[in-house]
N, C-alpha and C. Protein backbone atom coordinates (compact mmCIF):
# COMPACT_ATOMS: atom_id res chain seq x y z
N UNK A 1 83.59 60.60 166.40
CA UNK A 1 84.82 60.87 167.10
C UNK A 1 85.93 61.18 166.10
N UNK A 2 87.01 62.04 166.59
CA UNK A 2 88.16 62.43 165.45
C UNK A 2 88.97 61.98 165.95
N UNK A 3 89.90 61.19 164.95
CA UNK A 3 91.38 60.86 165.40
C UNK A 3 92.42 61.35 164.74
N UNK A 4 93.21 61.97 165.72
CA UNK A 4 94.29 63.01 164.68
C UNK A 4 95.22 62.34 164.75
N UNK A 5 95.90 62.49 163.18
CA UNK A 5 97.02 61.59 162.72
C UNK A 5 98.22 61.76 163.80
N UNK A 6 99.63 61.41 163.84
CA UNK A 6 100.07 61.65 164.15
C UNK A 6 101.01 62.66 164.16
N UNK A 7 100.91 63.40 162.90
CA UNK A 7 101.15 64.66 162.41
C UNK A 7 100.69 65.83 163.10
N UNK A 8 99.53 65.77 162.93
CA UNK A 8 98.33 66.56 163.84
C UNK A 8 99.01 66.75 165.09
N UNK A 9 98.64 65.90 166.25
CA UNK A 9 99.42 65.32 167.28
C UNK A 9 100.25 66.23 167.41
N UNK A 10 101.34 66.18 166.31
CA UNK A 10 102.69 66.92 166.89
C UNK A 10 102.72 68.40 166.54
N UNK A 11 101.78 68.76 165.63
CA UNK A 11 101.89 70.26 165.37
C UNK A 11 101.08 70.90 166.51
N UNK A 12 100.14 70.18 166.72
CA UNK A 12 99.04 70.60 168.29
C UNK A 12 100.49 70.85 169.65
N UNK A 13 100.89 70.09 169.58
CA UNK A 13 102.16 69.87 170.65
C UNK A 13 103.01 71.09 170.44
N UNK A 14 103.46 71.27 169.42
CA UNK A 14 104.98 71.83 168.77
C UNK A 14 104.33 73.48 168.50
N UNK A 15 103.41 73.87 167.28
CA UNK A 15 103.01 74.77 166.72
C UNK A 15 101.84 75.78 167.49
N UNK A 16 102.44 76.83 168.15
CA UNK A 16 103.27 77.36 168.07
C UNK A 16 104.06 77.02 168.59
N UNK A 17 105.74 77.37 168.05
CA UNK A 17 106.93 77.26 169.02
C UNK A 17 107.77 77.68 169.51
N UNK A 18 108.58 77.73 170.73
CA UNK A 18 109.34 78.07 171.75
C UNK A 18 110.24 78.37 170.95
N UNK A 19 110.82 79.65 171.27
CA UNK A 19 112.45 79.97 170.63
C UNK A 19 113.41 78.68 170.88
N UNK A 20 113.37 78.15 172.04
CA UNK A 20 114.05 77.38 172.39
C UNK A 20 114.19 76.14 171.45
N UNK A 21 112.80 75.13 171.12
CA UNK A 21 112.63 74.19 169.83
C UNK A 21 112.89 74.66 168.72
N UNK A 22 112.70 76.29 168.47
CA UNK A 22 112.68 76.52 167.06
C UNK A 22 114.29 76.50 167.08
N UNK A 23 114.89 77.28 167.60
CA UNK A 23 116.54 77.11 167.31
C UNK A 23 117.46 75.99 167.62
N UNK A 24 116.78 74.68 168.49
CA UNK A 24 117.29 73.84 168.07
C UNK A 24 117.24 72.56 166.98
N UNK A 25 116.00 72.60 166.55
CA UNK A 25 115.82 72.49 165.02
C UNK A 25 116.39 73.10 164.30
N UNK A 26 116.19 74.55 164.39
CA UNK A 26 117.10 75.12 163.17
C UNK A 26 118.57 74.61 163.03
N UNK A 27 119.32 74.23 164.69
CA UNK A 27 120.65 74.11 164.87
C UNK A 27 121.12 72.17 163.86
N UNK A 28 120.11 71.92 163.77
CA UNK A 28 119.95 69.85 163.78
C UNK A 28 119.70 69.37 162.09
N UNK A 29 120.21 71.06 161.19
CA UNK A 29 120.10 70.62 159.72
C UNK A 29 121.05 70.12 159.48
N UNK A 30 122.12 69.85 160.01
CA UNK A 30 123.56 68.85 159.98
C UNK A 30 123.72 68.53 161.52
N UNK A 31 123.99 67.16 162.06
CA UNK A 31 124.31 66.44 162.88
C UNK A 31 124.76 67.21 163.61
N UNK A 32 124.57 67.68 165.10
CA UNK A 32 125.25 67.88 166.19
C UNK A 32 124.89 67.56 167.58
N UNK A 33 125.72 67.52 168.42
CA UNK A 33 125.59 66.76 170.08
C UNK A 33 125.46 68.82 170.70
N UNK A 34 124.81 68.11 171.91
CA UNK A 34 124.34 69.38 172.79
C UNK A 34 124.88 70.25 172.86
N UNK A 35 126.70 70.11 172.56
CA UNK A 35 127.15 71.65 173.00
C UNK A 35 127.67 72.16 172.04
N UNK A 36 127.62 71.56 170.74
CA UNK A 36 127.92 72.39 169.83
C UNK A 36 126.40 72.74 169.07
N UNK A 37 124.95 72.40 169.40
CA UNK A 37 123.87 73.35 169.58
C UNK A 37 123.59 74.48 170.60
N UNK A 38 124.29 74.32 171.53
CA UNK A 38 124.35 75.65 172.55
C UNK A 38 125.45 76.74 171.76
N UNK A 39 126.71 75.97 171.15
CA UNK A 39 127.37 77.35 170.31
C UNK A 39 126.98 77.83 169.09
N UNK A 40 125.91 76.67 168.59
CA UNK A 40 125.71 77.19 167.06
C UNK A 40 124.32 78.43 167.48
N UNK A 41 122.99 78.06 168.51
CA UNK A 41 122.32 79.00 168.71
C UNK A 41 122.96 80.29 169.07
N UNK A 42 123.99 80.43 170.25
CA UNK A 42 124.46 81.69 170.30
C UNK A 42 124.96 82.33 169.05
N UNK A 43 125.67 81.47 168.54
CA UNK A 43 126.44 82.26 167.19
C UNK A 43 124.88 82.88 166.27
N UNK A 44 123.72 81.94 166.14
CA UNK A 44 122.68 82.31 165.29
C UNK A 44 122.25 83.66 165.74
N UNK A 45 122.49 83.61 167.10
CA UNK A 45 121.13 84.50 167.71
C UNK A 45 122.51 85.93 168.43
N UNK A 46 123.22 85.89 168.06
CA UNK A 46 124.26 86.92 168.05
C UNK A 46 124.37 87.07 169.44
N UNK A 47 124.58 85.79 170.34
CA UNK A 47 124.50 86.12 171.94
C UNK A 47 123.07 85.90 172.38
N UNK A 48 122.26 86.87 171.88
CA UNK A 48 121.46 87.14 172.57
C UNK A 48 120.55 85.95 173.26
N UNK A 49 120.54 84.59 172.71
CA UNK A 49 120.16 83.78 173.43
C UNK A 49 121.06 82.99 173.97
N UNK A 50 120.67 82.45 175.04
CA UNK A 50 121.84 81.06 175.45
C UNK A 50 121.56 80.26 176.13
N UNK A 51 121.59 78.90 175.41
CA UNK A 51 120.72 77.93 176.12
C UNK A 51 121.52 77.27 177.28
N UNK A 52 121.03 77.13 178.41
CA UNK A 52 121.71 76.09 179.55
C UNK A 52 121.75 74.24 179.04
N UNK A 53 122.55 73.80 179.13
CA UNK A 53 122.61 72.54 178.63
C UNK A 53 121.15 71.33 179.53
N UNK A 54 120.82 71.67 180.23
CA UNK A 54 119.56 70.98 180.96
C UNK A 54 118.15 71.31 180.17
N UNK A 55 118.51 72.73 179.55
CA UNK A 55 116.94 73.32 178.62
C UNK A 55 117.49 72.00 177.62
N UNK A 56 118.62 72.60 177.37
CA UNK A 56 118.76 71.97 175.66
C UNK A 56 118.50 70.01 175.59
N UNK A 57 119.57 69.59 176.68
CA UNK A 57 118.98 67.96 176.82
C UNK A 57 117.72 67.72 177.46
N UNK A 58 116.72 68.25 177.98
CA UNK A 58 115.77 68.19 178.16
C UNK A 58 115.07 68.29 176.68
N UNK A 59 115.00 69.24 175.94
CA UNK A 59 114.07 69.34 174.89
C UNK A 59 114.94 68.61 173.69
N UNK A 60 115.84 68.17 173.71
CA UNK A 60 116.21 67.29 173.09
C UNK A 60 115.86 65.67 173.32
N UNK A 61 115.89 65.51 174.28
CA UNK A 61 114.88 64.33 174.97
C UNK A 61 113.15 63.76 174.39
N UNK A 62 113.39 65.43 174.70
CA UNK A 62 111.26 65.36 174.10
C UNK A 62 111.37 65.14 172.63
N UNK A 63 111.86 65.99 171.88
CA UNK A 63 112.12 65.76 170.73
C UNK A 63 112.45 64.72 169.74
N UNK A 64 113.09 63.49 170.69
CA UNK A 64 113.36 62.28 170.22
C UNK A 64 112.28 61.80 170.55
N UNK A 65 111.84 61.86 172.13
CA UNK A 65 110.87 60.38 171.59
C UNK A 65 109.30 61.13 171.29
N UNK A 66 109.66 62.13 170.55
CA UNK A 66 108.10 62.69 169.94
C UNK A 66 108.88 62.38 168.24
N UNK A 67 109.74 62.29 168.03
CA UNK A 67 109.98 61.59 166.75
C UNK A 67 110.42 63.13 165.69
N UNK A 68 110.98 63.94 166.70
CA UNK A 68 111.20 65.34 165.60
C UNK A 68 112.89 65.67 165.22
N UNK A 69 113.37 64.84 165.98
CA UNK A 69 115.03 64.57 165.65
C UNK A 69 114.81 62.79 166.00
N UNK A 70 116.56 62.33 165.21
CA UNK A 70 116.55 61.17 165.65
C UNK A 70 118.37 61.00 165.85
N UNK A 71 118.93 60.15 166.70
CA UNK A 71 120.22 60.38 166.81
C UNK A 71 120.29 59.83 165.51
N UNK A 72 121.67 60.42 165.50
CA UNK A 72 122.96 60.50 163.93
C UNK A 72 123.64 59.38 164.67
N UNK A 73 124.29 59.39 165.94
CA UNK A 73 125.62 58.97 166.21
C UNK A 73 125.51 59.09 167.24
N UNK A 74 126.30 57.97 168.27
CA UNK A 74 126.20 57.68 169.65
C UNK A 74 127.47 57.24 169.80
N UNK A 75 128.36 58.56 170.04
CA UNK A 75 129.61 58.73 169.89
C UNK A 75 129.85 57.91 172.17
N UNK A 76 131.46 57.94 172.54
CA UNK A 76 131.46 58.16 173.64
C UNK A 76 130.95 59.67 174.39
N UNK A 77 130.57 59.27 174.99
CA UNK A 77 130.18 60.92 176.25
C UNK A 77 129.04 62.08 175.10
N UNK A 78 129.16 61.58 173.88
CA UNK A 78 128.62 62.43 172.99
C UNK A 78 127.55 61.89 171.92
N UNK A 79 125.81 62.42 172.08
CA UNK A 79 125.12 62.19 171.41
C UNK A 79 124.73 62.67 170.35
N UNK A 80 124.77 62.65 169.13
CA UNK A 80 124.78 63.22 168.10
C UNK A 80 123.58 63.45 167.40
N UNK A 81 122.80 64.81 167.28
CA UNK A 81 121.36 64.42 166.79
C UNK A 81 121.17 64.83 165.58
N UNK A 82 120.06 64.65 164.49
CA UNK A 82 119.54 65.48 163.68
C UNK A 82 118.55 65.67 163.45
N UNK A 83 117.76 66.33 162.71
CA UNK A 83 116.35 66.51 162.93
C UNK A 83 115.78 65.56 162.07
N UNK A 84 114.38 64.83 161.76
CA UNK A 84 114.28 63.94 160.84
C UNK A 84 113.09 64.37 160.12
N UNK A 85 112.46 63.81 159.07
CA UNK A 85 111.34 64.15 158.28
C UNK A 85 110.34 64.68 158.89
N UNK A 86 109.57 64.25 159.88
CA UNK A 86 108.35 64.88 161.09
C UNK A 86 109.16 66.47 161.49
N UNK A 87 109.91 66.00 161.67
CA UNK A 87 111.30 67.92 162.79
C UNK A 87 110.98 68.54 161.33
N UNK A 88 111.20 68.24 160.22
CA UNK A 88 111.49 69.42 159.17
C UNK A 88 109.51 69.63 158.73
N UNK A 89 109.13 68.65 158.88
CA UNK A 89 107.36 68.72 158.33
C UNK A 89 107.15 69.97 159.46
N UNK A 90 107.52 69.71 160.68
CA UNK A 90 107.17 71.06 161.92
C UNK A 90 107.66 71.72 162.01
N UNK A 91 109.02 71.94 161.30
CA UNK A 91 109.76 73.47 161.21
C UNK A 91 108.85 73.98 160.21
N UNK A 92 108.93 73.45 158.83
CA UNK A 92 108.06 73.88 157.63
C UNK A 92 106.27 74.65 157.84
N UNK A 93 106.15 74.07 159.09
CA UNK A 93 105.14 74.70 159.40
C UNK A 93 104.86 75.82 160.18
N UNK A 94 106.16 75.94 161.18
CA UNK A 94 106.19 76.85 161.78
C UNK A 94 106.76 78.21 161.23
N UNK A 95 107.62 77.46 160.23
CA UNK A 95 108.03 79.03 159.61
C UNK A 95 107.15 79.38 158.43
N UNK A 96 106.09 78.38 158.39
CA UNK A 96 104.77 79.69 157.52
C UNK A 96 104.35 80.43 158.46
N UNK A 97 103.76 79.78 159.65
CA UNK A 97 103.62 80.42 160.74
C UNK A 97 103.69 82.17 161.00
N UNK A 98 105.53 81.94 160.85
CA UNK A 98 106.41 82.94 161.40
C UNK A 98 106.08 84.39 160.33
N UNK A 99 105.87 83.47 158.70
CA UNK A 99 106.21 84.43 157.88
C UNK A 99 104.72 85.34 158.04
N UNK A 100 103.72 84.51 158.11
CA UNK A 100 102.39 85.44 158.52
C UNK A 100 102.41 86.46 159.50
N UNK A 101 103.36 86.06 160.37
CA UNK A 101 102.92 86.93 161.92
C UNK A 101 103.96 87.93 161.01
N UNK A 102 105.24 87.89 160.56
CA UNK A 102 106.03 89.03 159.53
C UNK A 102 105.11 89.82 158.81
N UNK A 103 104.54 89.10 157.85
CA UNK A 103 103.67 89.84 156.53
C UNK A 103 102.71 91.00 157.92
N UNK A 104 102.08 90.60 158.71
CA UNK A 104 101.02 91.50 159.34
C UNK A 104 101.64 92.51 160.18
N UNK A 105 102.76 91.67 161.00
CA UNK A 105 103.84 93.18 161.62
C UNK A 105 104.11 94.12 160.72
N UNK A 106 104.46 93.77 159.30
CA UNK A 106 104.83 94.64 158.62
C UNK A 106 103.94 95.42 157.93
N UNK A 107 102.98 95.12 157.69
CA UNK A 107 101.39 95.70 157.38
C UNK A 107 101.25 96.98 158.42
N UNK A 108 101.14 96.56 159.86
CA UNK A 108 100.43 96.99 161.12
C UNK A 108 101.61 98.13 161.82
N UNK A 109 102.65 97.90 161.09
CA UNK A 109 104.18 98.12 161.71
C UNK A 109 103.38 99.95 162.48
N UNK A 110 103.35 100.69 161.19
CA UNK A 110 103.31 102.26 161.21
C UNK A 110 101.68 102.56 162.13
N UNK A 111 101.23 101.88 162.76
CA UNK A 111 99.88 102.17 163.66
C UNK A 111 100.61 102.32 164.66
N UNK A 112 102.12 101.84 165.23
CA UNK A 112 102.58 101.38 166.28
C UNK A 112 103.56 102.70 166.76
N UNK A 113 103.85 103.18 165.60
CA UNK A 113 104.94 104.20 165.64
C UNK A 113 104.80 105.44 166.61
């Protein structure tokens, strides 16, 4: 029988990932509460995405108790998160991920043209 660490576990879960997890990880490399991750993704993503605050505390939810952020600060009315060692071990993985699926788009790019 195999037992996968708990690492495992979460990249099986996480990897591949949702624009949605990936940019709020990306948003959680310095401390922030939900709605200034809904302005920092738009600002990232030039508009073009925009998270509803129910996506975002929802997968912020999961994210804590899967152990990939952990609160900063438990301000009034305002929860403060950041991402923690496991969140950056699964970003780190996802953006090798990302850079492979790059390297081969860019290989494959001119078949497409």
């Amino acid at each position: 029988m195999i037992v996968l660490s708990t690492m495992d576990k979460v990249l099986k879960k996480y990897v591949p990932m949702t624009e949605t997890a990936f940019y709020i990880l990306l948003s959680l490399t310095i401390p922030r509460h939900g709605y200034g991750i809904i302005k920092h993704v738009d600002e990232l993503s030039e508009g073009r995405l925009r998270l509803g605050s129910g996506t975002v505390y929802g997968t912020l939810t999961k994210m804590n108790k899967d152990g990939l952020i952990v609160v900063f600060a438990d301000e009034e009315r305002k929860t403060v998160y950041e991402v923690s060692d496991l969140g950056k071990a699964v970003m780190r993985a996802e953006i090798s991920r990302l850079k492979e699926l790059h390297r081969n788009a860019i290989t494959s790019e001119e078949e497409f043209v």
